[in-house]
Each structure stands twice: as C-alpha cells, then as structure tokens.
N, C-alpha and C. Protein backbone atom coordinates (compact mmCIF):
# COMPACT_ATOMS: atom_id res chain seq x y z
N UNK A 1 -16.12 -16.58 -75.31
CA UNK A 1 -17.30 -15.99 -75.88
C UNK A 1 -17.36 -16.34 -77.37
N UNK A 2 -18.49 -16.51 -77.75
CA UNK A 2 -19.00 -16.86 -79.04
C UNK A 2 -18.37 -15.64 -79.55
N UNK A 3 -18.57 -16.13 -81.28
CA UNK A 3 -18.88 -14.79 -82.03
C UNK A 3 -19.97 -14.18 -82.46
N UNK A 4 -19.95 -13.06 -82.36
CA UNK A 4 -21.43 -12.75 -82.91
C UNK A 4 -21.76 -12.49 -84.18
N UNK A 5 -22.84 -12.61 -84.60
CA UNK A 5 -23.10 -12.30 -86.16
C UNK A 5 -23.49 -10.86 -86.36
N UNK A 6 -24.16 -10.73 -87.24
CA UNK A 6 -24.48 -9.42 -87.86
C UNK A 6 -25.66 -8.81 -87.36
N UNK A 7 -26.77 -9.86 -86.83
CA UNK A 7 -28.00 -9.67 -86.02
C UNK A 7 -27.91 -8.93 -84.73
N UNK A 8 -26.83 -9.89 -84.03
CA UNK A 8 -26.51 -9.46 -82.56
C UNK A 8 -25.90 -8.49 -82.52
N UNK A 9 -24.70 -8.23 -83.34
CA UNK A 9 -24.50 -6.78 -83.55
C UNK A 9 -25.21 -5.84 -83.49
N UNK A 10 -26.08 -6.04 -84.70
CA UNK A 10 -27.34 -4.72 -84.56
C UNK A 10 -27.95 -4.65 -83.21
N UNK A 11 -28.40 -5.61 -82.84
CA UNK A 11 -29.04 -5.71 -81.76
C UNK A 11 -28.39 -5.06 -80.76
N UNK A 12 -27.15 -5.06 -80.38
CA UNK A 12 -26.36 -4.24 -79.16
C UNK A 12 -26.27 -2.70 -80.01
N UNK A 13 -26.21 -2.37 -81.21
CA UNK A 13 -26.23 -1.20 -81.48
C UNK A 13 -27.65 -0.25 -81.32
N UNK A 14 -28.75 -1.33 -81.59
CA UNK A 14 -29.75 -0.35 -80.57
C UNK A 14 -29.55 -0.56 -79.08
N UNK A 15 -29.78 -0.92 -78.14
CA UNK A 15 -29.37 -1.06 -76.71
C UNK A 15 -28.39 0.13 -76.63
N UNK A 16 -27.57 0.31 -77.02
CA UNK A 16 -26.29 1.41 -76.89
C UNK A 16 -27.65 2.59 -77.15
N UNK A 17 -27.91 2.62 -78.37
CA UNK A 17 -28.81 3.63 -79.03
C UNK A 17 -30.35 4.37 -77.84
N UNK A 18 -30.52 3.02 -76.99
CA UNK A 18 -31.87 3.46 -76.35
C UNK A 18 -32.80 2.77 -77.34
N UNK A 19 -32.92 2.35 -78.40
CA UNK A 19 -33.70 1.73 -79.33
C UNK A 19 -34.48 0.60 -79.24
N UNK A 20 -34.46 -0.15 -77.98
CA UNK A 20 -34.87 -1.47 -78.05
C UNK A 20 -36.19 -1.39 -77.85
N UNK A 21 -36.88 -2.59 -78.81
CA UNK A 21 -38.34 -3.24 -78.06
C UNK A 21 -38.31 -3.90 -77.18
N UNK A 22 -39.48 -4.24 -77.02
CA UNK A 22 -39.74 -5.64 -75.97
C UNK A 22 -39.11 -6.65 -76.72
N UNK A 23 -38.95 -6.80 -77.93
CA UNK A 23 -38.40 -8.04 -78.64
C UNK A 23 -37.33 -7.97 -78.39
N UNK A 24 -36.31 -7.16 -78.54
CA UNK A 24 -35.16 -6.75 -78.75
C UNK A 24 -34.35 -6.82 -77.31
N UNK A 25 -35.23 -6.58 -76.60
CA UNK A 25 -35.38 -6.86 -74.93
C UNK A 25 -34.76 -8.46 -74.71
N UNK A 26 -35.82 -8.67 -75.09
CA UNK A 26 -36.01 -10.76 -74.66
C UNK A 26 -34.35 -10.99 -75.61
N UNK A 27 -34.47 -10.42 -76.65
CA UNK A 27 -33.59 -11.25 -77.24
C UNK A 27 -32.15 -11.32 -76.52
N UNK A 28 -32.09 -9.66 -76.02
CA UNK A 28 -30.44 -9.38 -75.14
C UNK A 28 -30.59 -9.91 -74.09
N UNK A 29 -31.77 -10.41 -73.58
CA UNK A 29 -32.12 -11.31 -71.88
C UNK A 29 -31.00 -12.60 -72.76
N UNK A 30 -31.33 -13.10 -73.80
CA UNK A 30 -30.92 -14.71 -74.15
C UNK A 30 -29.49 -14.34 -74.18
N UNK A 31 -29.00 -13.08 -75.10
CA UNK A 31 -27.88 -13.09 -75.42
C UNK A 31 -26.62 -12.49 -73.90
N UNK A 32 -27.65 -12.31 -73.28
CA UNK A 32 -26.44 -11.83 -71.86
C UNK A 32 -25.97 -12.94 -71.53
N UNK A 33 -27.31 -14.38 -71.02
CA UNK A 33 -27.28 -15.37 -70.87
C UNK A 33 -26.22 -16.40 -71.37
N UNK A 34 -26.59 -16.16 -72.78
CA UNK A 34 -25.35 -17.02 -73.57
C UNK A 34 -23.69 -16.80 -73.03
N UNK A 35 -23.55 -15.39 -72.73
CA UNK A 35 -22.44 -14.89 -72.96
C UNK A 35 -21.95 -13.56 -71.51
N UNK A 36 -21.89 -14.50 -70.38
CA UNK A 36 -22.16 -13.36 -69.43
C UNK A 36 -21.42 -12.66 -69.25
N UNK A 37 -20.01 -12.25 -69.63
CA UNK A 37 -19.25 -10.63 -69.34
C UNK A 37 -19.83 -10.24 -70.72
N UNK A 38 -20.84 -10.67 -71.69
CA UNK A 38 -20.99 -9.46 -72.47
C UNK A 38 -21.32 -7.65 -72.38
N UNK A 39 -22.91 -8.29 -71.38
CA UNK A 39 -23.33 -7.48 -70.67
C UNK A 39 -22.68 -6.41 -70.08
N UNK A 40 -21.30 -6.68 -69.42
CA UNK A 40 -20.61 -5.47 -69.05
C UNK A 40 -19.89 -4.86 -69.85
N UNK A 41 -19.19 -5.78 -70.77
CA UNK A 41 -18.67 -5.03 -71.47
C UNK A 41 -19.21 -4.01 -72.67
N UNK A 42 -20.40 -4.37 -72.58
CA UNK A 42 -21.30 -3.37 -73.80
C UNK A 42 -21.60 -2.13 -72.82
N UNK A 43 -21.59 -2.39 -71.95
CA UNK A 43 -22.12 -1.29 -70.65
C UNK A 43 -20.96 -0.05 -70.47
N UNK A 44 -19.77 -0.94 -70.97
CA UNK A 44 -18.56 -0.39 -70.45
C UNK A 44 -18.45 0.37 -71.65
N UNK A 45 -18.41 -0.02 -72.57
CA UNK A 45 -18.12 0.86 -73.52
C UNK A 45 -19.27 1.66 -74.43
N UNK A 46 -20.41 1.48 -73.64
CA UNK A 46 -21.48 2.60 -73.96
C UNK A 46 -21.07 4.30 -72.78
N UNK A 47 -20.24 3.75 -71.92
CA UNK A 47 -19.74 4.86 -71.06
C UNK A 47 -18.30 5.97 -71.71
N UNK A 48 -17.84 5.31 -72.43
CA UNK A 48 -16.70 5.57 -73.50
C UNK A 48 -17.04 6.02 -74.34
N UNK A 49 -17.89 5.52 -75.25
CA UNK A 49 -18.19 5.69 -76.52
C UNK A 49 -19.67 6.38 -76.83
N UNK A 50 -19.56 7.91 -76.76
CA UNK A 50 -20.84 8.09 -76.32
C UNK A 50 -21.13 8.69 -78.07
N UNK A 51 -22.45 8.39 -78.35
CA UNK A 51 -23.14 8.07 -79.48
C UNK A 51 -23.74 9.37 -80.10
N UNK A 52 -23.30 9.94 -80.97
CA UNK A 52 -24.02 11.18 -81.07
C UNK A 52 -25.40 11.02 -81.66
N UNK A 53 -25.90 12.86 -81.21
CA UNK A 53 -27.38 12.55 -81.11
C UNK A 53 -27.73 12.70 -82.63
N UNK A 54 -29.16 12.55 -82.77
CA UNK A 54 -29.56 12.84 -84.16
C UNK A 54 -29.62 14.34 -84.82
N UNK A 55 -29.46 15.46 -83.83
CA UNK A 55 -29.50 16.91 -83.96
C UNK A 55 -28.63 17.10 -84.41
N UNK A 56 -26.98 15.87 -83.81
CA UNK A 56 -26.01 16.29 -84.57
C UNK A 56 -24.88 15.78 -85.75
N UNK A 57 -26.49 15.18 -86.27
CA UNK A 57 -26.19 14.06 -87.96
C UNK A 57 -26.33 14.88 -88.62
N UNK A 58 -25.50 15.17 -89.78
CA UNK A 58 -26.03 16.02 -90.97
C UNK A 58 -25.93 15.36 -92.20
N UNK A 59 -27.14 15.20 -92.64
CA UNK A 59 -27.09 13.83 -93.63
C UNK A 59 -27.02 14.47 -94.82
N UNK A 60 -26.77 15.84 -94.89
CA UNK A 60 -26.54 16.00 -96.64
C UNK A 60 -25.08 15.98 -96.65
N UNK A 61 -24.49 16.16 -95.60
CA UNK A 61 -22.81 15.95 -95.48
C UNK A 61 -22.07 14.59 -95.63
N UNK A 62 -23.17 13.74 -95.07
CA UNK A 62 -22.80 12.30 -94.85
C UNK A 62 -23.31 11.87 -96.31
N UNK A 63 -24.47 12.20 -96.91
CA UNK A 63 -24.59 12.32 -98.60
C UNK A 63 -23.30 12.70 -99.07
N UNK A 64 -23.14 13.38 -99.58
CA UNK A 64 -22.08 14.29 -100.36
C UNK A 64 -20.70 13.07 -99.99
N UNK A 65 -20.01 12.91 -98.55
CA UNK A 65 -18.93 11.92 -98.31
C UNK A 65 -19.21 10.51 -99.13
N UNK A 66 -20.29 10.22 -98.63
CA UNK A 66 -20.86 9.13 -99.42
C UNK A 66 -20.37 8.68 -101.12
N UNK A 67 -21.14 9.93 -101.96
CA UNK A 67 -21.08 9.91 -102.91
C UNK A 67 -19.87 10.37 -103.41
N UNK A 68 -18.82 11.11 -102.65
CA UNK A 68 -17.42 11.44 -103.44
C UNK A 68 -16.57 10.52 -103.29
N UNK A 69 -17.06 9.19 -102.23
CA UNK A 69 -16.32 8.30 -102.15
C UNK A 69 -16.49 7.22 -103.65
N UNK A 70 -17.87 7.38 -103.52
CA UNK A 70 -18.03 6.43 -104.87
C UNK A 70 -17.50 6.89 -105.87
N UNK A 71 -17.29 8.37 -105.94
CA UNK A 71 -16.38 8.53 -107.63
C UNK A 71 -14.96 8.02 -107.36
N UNK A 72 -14.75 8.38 -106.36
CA UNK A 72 -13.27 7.78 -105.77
C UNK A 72 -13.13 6.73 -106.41
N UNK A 73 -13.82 5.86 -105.96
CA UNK A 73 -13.57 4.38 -106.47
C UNK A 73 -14.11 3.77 -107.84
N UNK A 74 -14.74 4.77 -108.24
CA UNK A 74 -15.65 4.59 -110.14
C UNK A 74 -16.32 3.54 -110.26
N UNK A 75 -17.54 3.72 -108.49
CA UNK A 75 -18.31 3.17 -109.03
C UNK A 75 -19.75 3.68 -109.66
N UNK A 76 -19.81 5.13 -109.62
CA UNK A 76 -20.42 5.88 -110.49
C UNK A 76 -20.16 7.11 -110.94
C-alpha cells in the first residue's frame, strides 16, 4: 500500500466521522480502488475506535489545554 498524504487522511477522517459528500464519496470509490485492504481496514478500526460525539467536545477545555500548552513552550 501506498502512502497516504494529508488529503487522504482527512478524507478517511470524515468517512469515520459520517461527513462525506458526494465528492468525498467518488474520491474514497478511487482511493479503495487504489488500495484494496484499505477499505477494511478503515472499517475495522472505525469499530474500535469509536469517535466521540460533538455533545461531548468541550471546546473551552480544549481552549484553555491549548493555550497552557503554548505558555509551556513560550510561544506566547
């Protein structure tokens, strides 16, 4: 199997997500194609790795981590 870039990445991270268009569609039709145990194995580990929902993001928390990391490191 190829490697994938940063595109196709994203691209299987919506699919996992439920996120896809019709574009996004065609494009994982090419990329199964290219690469045929991908398909299962993204399958396989969307069964494993289950994705939390957006009810249970808390983005002023994920703010705050964010930003105490950056003093951490001084970059502000």
């Amino acid at each position: 199997m190829k490697r994938l870039n940063t595109q196709e990445w994203s691209l299987i991270k919506r699919y996992l997500k439920a996120e896809t268009s019709q574009q996004d569609l065609a494009k994982l039709d090419i990329l199964w194609a290219e690469n045929p145990s991908l398909k299962s194995e993204v399958d396989q580990l969307s069964d494993k790795l289950p994705l939390p929902s957006l009810d249970e993001f808390d983005a002023t928390r994920a703010f705050e981590k964010l930003h105490n990391r950056f003093k951490r490191e001084d970059l502000i």
